[in-house]
Protein backbone atom coordinates (compact mmCIF):
# COMPACT_ATOMS: atom_id res chain seq x y z
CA UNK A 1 0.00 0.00 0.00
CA UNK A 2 1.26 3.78 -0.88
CA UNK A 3 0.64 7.18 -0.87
CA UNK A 4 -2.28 7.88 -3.67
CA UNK A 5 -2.03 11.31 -5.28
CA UNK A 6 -5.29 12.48 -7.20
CA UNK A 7 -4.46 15.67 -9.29
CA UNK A 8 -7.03 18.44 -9.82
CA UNK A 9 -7.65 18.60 -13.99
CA UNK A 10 -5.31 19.96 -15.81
CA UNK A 11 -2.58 20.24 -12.66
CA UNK A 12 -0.36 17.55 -14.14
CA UNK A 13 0.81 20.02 -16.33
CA UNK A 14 1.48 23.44 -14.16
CA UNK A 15 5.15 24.66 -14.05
CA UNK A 16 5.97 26.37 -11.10
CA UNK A 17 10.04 26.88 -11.59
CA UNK A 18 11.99 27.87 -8.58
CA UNK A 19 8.78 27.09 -6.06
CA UNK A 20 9.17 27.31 -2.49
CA UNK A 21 7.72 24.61 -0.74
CA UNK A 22 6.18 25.07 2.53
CA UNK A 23 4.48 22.61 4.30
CA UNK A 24 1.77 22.52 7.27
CA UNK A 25 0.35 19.44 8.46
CA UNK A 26 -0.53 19.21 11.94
CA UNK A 27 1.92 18.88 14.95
CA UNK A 28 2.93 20.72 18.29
CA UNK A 29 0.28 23.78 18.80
CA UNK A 30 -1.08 23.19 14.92
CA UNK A 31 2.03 25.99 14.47
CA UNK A 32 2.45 25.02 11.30
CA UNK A 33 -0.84 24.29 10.32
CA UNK A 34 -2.09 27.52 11.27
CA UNK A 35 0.30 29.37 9.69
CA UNK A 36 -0.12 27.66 6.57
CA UNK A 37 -4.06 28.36 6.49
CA UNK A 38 -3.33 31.74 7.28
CA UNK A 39 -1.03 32.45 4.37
CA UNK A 40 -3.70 30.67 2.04
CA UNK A 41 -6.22 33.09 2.43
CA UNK A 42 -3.70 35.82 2.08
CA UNK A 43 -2.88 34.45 -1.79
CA UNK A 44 -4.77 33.45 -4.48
CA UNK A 45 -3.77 29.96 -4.58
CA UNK A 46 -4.41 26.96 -6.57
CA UNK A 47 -4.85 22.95 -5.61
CA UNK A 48 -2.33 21.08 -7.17
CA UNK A 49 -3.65 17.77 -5.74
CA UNK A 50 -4.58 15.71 -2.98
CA UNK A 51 -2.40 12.74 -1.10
CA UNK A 52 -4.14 10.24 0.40
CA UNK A 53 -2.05 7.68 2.38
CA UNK A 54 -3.45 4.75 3.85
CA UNK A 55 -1.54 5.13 6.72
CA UNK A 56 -2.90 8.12 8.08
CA UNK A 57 -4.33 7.39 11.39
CA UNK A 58 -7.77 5.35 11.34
CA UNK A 59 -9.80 8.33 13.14
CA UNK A 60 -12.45 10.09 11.03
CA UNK A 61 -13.50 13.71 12.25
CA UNK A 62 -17.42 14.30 12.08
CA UNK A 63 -18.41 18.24 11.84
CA UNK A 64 -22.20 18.64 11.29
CA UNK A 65 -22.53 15.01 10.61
CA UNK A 66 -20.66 15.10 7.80
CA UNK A 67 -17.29 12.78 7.60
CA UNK A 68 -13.60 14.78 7.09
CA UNK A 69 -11.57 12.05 5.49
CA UNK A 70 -7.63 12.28 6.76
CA UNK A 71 -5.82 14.44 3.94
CA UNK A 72 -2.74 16.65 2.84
CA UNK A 73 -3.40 19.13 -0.16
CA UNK A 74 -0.88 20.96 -2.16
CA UNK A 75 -1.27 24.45 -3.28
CA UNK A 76 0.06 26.67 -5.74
CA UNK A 77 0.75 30.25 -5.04
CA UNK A 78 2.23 32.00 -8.07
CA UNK A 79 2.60 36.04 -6.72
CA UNK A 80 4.28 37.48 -5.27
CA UNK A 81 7.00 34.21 -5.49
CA UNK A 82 5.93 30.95 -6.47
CA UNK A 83 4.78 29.06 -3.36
CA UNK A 84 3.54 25.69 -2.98
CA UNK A 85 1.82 24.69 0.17
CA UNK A 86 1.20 21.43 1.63
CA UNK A 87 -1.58 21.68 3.99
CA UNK A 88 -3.45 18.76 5.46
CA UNK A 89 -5.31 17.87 8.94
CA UNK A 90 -3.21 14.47 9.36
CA UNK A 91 0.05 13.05 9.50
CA UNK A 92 0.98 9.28 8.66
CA UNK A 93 1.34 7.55 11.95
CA UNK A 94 4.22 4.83 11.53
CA UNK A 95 7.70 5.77 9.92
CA UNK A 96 7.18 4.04 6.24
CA UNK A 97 3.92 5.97 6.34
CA UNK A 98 6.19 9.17 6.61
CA UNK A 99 8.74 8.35 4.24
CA UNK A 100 6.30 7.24 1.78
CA UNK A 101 3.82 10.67 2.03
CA UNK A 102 7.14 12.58 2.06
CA UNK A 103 8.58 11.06 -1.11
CA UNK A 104 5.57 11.66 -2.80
CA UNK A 105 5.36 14.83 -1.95
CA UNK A 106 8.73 16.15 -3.15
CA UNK A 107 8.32 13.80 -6.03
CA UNK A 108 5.16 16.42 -6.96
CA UNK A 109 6.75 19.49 -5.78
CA UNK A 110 10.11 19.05 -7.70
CA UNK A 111 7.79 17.73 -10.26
CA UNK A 112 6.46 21.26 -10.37
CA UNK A 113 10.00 23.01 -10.09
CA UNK A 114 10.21 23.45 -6.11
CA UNK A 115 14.20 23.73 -5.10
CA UNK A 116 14.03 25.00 -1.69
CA UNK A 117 11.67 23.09 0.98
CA UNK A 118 11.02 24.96 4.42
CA UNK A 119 8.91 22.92 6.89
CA UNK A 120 7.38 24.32 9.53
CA UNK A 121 6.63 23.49 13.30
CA UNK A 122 6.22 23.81 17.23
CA UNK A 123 9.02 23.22 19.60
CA UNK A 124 7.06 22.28 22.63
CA UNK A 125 8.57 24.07 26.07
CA UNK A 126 6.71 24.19 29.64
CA UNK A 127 8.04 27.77 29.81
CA UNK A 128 7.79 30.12 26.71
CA UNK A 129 9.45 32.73 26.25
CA UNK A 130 7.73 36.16 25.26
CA UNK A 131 8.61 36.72 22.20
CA UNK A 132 8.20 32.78 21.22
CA UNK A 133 11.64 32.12 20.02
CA UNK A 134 12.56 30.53 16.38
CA UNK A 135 14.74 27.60 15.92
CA UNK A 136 16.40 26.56 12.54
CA UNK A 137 18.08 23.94 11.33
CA UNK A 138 19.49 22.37 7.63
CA UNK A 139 21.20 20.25 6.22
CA UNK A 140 22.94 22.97 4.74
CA UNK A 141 24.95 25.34 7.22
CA UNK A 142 25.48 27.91 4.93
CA UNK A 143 21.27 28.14 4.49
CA UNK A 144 21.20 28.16 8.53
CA UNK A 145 23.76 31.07 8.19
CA UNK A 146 21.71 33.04 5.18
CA UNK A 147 18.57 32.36 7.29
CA UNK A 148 20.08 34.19 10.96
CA UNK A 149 21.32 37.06 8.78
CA UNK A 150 17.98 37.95 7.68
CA UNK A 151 15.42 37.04 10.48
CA UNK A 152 15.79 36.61 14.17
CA UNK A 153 16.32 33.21 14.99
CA UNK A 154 18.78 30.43 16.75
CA UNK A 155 20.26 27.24 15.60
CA UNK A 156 18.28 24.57 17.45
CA UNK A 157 19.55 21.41 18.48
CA UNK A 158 17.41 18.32 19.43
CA UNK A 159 14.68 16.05 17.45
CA UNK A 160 12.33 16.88 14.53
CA UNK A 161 9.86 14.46 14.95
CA UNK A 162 7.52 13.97 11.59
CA UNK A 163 7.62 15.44 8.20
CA UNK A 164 8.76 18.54 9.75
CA UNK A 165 12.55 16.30 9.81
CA UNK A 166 11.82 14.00 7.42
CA UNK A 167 11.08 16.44 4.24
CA UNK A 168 14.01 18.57 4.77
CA UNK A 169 16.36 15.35 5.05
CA UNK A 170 14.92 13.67 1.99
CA UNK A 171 15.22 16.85 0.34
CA UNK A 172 18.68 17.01 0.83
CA UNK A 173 18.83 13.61 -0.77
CA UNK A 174 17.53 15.25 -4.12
CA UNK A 175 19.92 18.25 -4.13
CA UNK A 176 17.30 20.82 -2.60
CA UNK A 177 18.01 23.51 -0.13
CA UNK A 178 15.89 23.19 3.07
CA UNK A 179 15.03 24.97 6.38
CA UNK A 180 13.17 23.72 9.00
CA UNK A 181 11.87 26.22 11.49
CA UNK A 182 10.72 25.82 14.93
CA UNK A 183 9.00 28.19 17.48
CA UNK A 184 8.41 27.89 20.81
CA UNK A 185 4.53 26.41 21.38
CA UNK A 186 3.16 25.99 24.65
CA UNK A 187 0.43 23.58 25.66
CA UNK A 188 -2.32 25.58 24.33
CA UNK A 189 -3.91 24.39 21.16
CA UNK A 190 -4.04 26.29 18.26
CA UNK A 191 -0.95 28.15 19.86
CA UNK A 192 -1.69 31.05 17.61
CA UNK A 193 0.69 33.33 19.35
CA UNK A 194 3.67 30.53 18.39
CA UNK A 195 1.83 30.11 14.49
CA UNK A 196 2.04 34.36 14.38
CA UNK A 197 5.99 34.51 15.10
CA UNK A 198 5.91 31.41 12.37
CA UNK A 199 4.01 33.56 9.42
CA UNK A 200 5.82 36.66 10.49
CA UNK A 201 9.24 34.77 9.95
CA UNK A 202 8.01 33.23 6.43
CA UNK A 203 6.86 37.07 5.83
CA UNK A 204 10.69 38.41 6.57
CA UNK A 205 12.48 35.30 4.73
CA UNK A 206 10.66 35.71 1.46
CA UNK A 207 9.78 39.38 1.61
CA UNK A 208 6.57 38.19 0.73
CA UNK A 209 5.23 41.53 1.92
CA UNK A 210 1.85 40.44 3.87
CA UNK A 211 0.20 42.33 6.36
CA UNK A 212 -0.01 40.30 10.00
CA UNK A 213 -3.21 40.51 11.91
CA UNK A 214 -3.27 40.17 15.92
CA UNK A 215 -3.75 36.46 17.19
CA UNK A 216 -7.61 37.68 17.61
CA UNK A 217 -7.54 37.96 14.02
CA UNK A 218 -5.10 35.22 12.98
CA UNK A 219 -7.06 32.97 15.00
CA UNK A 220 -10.60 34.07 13.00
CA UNK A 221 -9.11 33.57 9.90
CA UNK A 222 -7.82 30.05 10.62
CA UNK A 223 -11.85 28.99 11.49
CA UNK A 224 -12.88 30.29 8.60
CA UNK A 225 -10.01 28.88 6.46
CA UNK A 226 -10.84 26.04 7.86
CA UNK A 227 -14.12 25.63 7.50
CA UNK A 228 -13.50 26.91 3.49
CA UNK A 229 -10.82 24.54 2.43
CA UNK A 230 -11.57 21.15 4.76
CA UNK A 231 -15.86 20.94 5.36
């Protein structure tokens, strides 16, 4: 059994040269699944295509009555960069699940023309600081280096559990630059204030120029982006 990928018509075909990748499936504080919703309503984005992997956990969400099927869905953003985003409410739940999802999804994104993959994250702490610190990391230390210079950040040092790890490893296996980035998440859930400092670091790396609501309003936006793109 392996990952299925169902393409929307006519995706098979999209170019997308140079594409960042960014991905946002579900982990500590939904950090970088919030983030990742939030940026999609920000863009005018496209679905690529759906992954369906049978070894996403066996738990079906029910909202309304109706049945949310365990997903990840990629995204095209073209302006103001080419962006794709891999947004989903499930991760696999063994390791060959992982690698599998993983390897299909940089098989699509390079597919596309993706060469740099950032992956996104919480780094789960009892105490938090106050400005919710970022971590990086890379298999590249010149990228950790390119990535201090330009946003505030520290090299972390520890375990990546998930495809937060896993994509920017395998990605290094193709050639691709990668960043994984990490920010402090407490036990709440959303942690919105740890998925803001996430966006607003995206924002400064790619200059993608956005303008940042409060958590109040990064928090309404991520209902409402959620209740658009998954029910």
């Amino acid at each position: 059994m392996v990952t299925e990928v169902v393409f929307e018509p006519g995706a098979e075909d999209i170019r997308a040269d140079g594409a960042v990748l960014i991905e946002g499936l579900p982990g500590v504080g939904l950090v970088a699944k919030v983030a990742v919703a939030y940026m999609l309503s920000k863009f005018q984005a496209r679905k690529i295509c759906r992954f369906y992997s049978p070894y996403f956990p066996s738990l079906i969400y029910v909202q309304d009555g109706r049945l949310i099927p365990a997903f990840a869905d990629l995204y095209l953003v073209e302006k103001p960069i080419p962006i794709l985003f891999l947004y989903g409410n499930s991760q696999p739940s063994t390791s060959y699940g992982q690698h599998d999802l993983c390897e299909k999804v940089l098989d699509v994104a390079v597919g596309l023309g993706a060469n740099f993959i950032i992956t996104l994250g919480g780094y789960g702490k009892e105490e938090v600081s106050e400005t919710r610190e970022v971590y990086v990391s890379s298999t590249r230390p010149e990228t950790i280096k390119r990535v201090i210079e330009k946003i505030p950040a520290k090299v972390y040092a520890g375990q990546i559990v998930g495809a937060a790890g896993l994509l920017i490893t395998l990605a290094e296996e193709r050639g691709l630059d990668n960043l994984s980035m990490l920010v402090e998440a407490s036990e709440m859930t959303p942690d919105y204030y740890a998925a803001k400092r996430a966006i607003e670091s995206v924002n400064m790396l790619l200059d993608l120029g956005l303008k940042i609501e409060d958590v109040d309003g990064i928090s309404r936006i991520y209902v409402s982006t959620l209740y658009k793109i998954e029910f």
